[in-house]
N, C-alpha and C. Protein backbone atom coordinates (compact mmCIF):
# COMPACT_ATOMS: atom_id res chain seq x y z
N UNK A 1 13.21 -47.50 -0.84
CA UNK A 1 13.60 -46.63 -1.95
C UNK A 1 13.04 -45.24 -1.70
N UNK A 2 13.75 -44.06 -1.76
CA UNK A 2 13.50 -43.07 -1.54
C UNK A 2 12.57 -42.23 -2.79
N UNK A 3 12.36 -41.58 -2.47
CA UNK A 3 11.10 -40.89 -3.87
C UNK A 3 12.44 -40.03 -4.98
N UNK A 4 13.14 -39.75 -4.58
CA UNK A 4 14.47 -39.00 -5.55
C UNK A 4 15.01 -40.72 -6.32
N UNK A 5 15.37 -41.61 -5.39
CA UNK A 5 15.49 -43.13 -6.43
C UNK A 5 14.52 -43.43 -7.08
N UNK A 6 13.33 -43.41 -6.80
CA UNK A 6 12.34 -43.72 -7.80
C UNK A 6 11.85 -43.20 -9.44
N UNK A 7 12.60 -41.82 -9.14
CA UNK A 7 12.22 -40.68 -10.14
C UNK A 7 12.94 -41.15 -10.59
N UNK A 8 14.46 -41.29 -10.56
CA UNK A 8 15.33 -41.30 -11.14
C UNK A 8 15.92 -39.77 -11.77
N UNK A 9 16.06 -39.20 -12.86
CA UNK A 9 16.66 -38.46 -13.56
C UNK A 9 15.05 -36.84 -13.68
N UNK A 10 14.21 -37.59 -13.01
CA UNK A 10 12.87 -37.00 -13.09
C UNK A 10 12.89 -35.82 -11.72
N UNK A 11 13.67 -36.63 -10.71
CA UNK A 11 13.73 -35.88 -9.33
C UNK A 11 14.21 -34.23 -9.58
N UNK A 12 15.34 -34.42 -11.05
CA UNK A 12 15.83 -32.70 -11.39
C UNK A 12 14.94 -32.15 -11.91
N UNK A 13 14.11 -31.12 -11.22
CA UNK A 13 13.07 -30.53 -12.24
C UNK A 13 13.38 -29.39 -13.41
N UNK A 14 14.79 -29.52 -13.47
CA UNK A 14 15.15 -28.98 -14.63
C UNK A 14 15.37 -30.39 -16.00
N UNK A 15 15.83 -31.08 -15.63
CA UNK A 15 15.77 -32.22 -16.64
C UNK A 15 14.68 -33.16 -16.80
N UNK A 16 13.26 -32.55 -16.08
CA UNK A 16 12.35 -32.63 -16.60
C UNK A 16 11.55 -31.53 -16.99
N UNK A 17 12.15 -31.06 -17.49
CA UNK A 17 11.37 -29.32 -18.22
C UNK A 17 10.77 -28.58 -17.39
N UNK A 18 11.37 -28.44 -15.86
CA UNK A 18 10.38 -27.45 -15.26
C UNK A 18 11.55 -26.78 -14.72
N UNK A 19 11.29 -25.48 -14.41
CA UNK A 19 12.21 -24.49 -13.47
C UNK A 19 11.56 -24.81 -12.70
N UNK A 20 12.40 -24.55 -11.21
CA UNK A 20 11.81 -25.15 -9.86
C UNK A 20 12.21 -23.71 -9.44
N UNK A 21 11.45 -22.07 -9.28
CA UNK A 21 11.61 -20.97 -8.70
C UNK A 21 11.88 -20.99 -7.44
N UNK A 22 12.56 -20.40 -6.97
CA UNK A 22 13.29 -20.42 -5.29
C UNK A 22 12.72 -18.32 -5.20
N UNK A 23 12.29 -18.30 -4.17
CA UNK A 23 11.73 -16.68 -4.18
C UNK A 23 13.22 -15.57 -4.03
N UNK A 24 14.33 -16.32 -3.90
CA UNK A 24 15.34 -15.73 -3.90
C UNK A 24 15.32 -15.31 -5.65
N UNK A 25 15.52 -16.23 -6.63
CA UNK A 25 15.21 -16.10 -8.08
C UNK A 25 14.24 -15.66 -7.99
N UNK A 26 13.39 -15.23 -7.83
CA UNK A 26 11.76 -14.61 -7.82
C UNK A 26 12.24 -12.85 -8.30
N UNK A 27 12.86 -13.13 -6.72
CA UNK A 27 12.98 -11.59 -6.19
C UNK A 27 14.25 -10.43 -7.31
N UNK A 28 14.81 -11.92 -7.71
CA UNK A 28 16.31 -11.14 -8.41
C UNK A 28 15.84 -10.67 -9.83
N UNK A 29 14.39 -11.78 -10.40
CA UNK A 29 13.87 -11.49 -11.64
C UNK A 29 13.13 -10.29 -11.60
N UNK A 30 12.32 -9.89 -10.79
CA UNK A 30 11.35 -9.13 -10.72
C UNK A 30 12.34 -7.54 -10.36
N UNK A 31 13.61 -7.67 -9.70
CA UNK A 31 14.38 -6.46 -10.15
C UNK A 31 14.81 -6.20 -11.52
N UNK A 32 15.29 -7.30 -12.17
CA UNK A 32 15.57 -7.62 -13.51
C UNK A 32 14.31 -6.71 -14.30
N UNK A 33 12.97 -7.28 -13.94
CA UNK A 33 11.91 -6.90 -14.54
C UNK A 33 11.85 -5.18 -14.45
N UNK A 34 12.16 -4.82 -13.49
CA UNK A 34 11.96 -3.33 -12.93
C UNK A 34 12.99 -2.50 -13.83
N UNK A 35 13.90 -3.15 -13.45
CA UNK A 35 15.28 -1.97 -14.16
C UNK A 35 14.97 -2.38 -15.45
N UNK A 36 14.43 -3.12 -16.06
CA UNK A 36 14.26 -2.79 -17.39
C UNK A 36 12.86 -2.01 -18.43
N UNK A 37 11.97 -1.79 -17.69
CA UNK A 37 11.24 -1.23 -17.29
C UNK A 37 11.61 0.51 -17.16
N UNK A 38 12.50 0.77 -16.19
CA UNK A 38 13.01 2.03 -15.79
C UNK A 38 13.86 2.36 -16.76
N UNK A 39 14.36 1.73 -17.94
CA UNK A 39 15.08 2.27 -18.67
C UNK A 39 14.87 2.96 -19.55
N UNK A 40 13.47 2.67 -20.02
CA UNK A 40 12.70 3.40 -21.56
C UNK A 40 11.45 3.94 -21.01
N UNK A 41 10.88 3.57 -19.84
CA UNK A 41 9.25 3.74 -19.56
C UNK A 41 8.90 4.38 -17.82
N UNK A 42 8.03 5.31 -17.89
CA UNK A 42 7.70 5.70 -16.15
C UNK A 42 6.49 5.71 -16.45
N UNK A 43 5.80 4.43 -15.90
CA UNK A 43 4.53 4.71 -15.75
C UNK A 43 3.95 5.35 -14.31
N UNK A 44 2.92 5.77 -14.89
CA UNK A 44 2.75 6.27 -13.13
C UNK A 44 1.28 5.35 -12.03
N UNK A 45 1.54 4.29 -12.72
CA UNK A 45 1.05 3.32 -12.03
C UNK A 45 1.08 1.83 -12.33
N UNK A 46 1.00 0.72 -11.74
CA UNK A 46 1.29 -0.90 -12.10
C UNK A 46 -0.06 -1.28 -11.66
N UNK A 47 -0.22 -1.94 -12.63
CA UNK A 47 -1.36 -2.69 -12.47
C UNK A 47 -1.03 -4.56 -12.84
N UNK A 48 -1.28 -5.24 -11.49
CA UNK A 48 -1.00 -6.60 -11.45
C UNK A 48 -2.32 -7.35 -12.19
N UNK A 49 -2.40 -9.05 -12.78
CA UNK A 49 -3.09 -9.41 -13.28
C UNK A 49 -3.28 -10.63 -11.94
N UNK A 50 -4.68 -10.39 -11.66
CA UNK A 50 -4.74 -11.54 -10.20
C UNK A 50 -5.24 -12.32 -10.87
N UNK A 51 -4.57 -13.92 -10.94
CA UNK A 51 -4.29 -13.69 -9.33
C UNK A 51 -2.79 -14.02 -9.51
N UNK A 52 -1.51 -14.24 -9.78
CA UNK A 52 -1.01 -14.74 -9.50
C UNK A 52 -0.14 -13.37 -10.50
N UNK A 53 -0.50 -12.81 -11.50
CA UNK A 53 0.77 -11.60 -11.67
C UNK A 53 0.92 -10.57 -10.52
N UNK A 54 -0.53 -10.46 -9.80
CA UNK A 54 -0.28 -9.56 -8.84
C UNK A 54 1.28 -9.86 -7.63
N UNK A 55 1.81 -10.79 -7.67
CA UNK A 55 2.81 -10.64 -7.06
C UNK A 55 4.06 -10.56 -7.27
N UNK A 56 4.55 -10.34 -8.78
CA UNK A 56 5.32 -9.69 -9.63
C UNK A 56 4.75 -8.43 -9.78
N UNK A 57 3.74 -7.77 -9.79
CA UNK A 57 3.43 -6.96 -9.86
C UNK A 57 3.48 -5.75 -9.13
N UNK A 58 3.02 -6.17 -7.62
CA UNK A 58 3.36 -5.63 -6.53
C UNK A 58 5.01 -5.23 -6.06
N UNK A 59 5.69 -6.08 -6.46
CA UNK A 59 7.14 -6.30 -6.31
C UNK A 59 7.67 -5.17 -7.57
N UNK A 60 7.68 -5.31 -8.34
CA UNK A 60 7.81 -4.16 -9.58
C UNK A 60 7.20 -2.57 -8.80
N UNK A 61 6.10 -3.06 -8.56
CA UNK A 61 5.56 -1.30 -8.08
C UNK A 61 6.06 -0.46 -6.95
N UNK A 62 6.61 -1.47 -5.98
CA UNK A 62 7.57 -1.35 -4.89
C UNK A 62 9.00 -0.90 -5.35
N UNK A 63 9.76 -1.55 -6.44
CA UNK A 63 11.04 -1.30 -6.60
C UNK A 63 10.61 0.06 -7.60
N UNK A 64 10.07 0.56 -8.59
CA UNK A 64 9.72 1.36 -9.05
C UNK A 64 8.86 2.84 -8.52
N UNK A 65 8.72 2.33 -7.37
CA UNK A 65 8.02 3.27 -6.22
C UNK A 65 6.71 3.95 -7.07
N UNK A 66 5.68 2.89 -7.04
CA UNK A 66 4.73 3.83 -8.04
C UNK A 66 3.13 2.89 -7.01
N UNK A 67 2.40 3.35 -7.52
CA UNK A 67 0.74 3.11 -6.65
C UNK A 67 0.83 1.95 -7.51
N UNK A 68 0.27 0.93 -6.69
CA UNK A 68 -0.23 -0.85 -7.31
C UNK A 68 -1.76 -0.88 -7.45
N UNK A 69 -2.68 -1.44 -8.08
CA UNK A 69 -3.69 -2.03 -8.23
C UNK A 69 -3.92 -3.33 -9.18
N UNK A 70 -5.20 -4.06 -8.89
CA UNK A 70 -5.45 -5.37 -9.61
C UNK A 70 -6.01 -5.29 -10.43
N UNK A 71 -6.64 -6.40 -11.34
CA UNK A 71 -7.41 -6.54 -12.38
C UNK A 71 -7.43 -8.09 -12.41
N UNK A 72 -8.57 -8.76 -11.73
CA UNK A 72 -8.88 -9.92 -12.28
C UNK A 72 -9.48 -10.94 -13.63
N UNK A 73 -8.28 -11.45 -14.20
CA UNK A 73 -8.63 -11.94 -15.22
C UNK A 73 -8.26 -13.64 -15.21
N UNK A 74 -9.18 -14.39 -15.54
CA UNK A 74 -9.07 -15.95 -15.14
C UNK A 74 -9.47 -16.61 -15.90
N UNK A 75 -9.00 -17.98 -15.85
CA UNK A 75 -10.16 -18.65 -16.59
C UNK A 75 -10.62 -19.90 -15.85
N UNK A 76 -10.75 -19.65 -14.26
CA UNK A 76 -10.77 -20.25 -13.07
C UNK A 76 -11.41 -19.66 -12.29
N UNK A 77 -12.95 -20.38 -11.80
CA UNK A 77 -13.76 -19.65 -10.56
C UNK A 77 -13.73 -21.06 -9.32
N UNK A 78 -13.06 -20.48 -8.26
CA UNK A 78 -13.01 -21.62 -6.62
C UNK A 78 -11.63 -22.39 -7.77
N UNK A 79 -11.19 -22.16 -8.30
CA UNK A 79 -9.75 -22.91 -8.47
C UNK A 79 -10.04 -23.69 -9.73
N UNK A 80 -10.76 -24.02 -9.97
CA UNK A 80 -11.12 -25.27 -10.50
C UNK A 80 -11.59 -24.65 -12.74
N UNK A 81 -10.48 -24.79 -13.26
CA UNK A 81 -10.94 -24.14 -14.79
C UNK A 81 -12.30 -23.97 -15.03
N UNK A 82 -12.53 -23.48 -15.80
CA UNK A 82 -14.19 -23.62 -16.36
C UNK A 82 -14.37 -22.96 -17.44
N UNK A 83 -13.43 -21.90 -17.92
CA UNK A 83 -13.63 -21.75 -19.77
C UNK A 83 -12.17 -21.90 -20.63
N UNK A 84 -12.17 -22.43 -21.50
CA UNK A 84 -10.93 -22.25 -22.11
C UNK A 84 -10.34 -20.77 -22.21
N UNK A 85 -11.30 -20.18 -22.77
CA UNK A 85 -10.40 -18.84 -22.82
C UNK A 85 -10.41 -18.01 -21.61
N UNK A 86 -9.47 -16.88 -20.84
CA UNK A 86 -9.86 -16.21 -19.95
C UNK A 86 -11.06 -15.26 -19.79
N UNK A 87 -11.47 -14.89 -19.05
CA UNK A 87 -12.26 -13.60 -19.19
C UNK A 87 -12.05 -12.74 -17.69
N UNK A 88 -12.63 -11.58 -18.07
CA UNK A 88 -12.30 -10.60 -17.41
C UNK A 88 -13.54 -10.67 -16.23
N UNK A 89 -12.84 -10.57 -14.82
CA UNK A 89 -14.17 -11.14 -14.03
C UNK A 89 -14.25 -9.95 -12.42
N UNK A 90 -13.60 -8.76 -12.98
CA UNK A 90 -13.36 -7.18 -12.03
C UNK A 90 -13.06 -6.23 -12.92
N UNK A 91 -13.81 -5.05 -12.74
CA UNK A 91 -13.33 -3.98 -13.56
C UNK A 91 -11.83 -3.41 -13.15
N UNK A 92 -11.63 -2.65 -14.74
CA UNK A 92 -9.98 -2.55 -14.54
C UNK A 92 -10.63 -0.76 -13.58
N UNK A 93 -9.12 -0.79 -12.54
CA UNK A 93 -8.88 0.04 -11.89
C UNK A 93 -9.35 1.70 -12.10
N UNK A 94 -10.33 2.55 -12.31
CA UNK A 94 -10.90 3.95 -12.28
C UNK A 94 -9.61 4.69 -12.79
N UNK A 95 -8.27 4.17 -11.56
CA UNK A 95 -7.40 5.38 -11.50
C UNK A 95 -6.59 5.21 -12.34
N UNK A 96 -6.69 4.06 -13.53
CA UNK A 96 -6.06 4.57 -14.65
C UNK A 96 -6.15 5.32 -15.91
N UNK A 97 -7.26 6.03 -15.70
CA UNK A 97 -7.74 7.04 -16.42
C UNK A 97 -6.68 8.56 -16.52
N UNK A 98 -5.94 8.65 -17.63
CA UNK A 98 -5.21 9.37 -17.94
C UNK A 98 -4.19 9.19 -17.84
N UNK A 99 -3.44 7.72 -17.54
CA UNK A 99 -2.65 7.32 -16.72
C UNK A 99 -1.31 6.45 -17.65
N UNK A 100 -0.49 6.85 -17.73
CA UNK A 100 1.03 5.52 -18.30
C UNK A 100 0.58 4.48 -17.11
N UNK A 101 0.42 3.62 -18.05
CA UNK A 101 0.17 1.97 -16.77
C UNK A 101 0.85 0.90 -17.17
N UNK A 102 1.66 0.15 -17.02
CA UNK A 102 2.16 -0.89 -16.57
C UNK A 102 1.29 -2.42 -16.24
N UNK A 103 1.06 -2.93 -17.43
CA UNK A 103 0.13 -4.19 -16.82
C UNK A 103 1.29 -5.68 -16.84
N UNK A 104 1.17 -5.90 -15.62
CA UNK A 104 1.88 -7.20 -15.37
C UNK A 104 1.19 -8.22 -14.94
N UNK A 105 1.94 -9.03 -15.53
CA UNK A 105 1.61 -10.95 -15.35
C UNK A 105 2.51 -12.12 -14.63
N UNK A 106 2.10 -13.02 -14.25
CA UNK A 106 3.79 -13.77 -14.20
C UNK A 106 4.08 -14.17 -15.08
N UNK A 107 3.61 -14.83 -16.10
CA UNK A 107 4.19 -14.99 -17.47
C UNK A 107 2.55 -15.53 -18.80
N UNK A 108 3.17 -15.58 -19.95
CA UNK A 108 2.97 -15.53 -21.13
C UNK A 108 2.95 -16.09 -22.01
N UNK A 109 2.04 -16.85 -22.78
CA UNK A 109 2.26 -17.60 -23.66
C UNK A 109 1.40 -17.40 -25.19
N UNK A 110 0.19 -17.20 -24.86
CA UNK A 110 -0.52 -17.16 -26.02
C UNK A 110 -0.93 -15.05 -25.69
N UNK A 111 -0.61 -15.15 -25.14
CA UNK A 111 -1.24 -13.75 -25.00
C UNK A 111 -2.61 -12.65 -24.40
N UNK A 112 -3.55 -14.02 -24.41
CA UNK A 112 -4.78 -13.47 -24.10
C UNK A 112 -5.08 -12.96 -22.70
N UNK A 113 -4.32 -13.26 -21.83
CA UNK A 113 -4.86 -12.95 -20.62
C UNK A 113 -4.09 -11.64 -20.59
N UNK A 114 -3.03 -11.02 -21.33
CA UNK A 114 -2.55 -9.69 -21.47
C UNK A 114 -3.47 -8.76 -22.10
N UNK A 115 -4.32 -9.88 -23.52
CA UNK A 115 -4.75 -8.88 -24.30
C UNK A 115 -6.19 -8.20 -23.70
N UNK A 116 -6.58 -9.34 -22.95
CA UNK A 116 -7.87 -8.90 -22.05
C UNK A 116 -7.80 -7.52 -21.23
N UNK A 117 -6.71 -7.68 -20.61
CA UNK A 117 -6.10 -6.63 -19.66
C UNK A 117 -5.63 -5.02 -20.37
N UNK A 118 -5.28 -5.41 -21.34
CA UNK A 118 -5.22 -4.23 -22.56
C UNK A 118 -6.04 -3.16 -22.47
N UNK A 119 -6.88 -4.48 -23.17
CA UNK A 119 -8.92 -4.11 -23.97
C UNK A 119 -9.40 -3.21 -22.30
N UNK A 120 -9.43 -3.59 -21.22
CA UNK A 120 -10.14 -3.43 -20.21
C UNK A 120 -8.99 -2.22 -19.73
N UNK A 121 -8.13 -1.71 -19.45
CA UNK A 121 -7.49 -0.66 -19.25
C UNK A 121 -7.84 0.60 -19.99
N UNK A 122 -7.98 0.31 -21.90
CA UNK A 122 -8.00 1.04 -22.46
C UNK A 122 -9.84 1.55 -22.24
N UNK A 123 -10.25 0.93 -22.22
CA UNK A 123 -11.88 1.00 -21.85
C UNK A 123 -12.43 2.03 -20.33
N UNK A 124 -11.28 2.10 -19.60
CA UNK A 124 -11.49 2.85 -18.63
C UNK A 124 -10.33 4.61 -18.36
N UNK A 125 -9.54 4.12 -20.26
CA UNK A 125 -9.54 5.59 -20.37
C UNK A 125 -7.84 5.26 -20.11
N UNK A 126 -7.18 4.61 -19.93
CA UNK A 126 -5.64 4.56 -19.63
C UNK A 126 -4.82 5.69 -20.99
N UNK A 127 -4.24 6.31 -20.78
CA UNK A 127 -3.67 6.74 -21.63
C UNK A 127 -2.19 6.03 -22.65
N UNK A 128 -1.46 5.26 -22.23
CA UNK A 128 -0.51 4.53 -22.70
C UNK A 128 -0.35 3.27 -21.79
N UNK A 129 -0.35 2.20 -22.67
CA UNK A 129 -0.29 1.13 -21.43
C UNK A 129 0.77 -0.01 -22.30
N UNK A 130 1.73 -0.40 -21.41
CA UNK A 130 2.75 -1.57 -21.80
C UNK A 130 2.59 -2.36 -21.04
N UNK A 131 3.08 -3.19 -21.73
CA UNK A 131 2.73 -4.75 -20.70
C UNK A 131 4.02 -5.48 -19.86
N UNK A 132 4.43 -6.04 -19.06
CA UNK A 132 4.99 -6.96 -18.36
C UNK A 132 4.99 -8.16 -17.71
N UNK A 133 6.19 -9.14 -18.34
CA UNK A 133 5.83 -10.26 -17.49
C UNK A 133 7.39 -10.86 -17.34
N UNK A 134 7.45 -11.81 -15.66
CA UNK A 134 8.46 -12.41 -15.27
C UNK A 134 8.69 -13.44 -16.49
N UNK A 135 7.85 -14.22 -17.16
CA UNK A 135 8.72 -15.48 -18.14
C UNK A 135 7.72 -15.19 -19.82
N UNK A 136 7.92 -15.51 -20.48
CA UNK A 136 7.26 -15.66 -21.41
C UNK A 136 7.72 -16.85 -22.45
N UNK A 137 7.09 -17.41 -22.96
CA UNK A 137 7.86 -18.41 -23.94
C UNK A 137 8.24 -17.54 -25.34
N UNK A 138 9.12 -18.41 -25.97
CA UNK A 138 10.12 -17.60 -26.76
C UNK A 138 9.10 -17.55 -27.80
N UNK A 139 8.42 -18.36 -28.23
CA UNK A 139 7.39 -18.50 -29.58
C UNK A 139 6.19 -17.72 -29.19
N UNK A 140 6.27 -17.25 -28.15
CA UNK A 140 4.21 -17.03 -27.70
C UNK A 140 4.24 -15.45 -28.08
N UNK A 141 3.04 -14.49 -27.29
CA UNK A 141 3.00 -13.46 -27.20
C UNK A 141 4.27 -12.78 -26.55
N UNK A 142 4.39 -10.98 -27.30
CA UNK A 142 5.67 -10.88 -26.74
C UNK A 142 5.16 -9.46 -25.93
N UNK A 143 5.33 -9.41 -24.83
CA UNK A 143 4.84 -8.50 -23.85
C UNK A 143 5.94 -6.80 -24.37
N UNK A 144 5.90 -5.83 -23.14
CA UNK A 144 7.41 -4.56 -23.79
C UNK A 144 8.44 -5.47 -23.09
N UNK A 145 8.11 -5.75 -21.96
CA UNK A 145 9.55 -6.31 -21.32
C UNK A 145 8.94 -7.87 -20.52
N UNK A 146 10.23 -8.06 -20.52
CA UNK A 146 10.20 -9.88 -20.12
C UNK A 146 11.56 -9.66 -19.48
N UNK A 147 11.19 -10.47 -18.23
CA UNK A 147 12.45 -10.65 -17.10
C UNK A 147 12.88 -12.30 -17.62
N UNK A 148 12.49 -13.22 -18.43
CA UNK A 148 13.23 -14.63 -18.69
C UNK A 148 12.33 -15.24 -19.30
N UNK A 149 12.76 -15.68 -21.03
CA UNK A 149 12.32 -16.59 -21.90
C UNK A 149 12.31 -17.90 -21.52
N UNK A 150 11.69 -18.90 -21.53
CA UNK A 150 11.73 -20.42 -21.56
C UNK A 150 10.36 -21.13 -22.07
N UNK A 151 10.64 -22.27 -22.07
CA UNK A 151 10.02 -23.32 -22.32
C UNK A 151 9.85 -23.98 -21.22
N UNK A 152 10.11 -23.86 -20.62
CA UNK A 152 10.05 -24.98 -19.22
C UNK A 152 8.72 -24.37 -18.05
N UNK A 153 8.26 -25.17 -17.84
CA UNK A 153 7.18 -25.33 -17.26
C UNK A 153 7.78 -24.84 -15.83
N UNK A 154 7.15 -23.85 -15.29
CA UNK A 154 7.91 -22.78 -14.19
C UNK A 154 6.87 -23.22 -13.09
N UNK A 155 7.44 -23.33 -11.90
CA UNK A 155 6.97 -23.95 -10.68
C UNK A 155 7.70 -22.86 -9.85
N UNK A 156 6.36 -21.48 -9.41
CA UNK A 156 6.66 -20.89 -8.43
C UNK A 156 6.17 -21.02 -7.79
N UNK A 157 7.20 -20.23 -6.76
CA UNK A 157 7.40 -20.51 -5.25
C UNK A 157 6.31 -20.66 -4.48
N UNK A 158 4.89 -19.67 -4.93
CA UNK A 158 3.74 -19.76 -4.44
C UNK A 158 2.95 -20.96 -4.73
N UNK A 159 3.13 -21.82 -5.58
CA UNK A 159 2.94 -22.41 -6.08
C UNK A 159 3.16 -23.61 -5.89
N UNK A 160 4.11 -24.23 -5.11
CA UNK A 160 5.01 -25.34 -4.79
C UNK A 160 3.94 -26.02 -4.25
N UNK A 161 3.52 -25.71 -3.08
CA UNK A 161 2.36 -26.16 -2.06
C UNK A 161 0.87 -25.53 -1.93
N UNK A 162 0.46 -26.24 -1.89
CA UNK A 162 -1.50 -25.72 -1.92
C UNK A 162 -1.94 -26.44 -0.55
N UNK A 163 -2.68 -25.31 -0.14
CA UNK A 163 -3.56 -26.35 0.63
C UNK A 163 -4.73 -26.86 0.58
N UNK A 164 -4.49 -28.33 0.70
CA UNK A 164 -5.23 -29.15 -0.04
C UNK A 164 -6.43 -30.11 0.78
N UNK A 165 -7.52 -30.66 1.58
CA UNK A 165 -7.80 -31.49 2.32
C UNK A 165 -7.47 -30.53 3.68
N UNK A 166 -7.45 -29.50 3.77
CA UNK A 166 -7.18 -29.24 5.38
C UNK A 166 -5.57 -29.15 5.42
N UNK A 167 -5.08 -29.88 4.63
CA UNK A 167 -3.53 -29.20 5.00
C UNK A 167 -2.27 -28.82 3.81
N UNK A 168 -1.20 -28.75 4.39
CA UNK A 168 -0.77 -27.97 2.98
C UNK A 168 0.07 -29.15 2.50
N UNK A 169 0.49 -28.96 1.15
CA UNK A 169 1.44 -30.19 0.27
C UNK A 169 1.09 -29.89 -0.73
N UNK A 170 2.58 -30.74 -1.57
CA UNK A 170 3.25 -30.02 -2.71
C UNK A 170 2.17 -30.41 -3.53
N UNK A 171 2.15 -29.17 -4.49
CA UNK A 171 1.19 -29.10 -5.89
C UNK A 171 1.16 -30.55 -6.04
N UNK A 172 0.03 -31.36 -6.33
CA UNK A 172 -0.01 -32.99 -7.63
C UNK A 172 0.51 -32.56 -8.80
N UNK A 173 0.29 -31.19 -9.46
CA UNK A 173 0.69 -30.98 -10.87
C UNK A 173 2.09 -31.43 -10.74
N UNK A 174 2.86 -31.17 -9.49
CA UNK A 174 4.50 -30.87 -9.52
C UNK A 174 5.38 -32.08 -8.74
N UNK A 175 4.07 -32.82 -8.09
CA UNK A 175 4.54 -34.64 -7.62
C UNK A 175 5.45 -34.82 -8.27
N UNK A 176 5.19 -35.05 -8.92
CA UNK A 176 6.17 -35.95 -9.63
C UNK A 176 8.28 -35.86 -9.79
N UNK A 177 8.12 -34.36 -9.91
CA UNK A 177 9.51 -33.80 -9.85
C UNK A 177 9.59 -32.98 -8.43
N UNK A 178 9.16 -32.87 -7.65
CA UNK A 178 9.36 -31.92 -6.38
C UNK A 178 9.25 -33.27 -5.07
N UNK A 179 10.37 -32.62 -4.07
CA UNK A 179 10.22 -33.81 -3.10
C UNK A 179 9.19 -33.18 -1.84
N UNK A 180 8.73 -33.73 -1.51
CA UNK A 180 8.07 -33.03 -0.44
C UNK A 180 8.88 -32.07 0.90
């Protein structure tokens, strides 16, 4: 029996509540994200949320042609959780001092790891700062712009595989619906 027979109806990781991101969809959202962005707002810098907005982030600052920097905010030290809430664990960037900034995430739900990023921008003097993220859920925090609402538990591309034991293979979180 193959692992797609076993799942049964589980093997679609859409009919089990997850988007399964392909970096082709990555790449088409994160223009999505940009041109909407460029329609009302020029910041003159993006600032990604590491670890994992930084690469929506970067991608936005590229199609928008503007200077990138990070801001680590987690609620994960060596991978592994350790506070419920996030906290802020790198100062936000110098050079947004006086600055329209752009803070992006990959996505959004309760809000806090945006609002952290806020608090810590505005603290180093940012002059106007909006927020961005590739998904957000429809009920949660609502960022200026969002490249795609859902509910579904989003499995990106970076994300698919970890390396784990010395070698790489698919997330355990995502066993279950992803084939190897």
């Amino acid at each position: 029996m193959t692992k797609t027979e076993a799942l049964g109806p589980r093997s679609d990781p859409m009919a089990a509540g997850y988007l399964d991101l392909s970096w082709e969809m990555f790449g088409e959202l994160c223009r999505s994200l940009a041109l909407r962005v460029a329609r009302d707002y020029d910041p003159d810098l993006v600032v990604g949320i590491a670890r994992a907005g930084v690469i929506p982030g970067a991608v936005v600052a590229t199609i928008l042609r503007k200077d990138f920097y990070s801001l680590t905010i987690s609620r994960r030290e060596g991978g592994e959780v350790v506070r419920e809430r996030p906290a802020v664990l790198s100062a936000a960037p110098l050079q947004c001092y006086g600055k329209r900034v752009l803070l992006v995430d990959e996505i959004t739900s309760s809000g806090d790891t945006l609002r952290l990023g806020l608090a810590a921008l505005r603290d180093v003097g940012a002059k106007e700062i909006r927020t961005a993220t590739s998904f957000a859920r429809p009920k949660g925090y609502r960022p200026h712009y969002v490249a795609l609402e859902t509910d579904a538990t989003v499995i990106f591309p970076w994300d698919r595989k970890i390396y784990l034991d010395k070698q790489l293979v698919v997330n355990p979180r995502y066993a279950e619906v992803l084939e190897e």
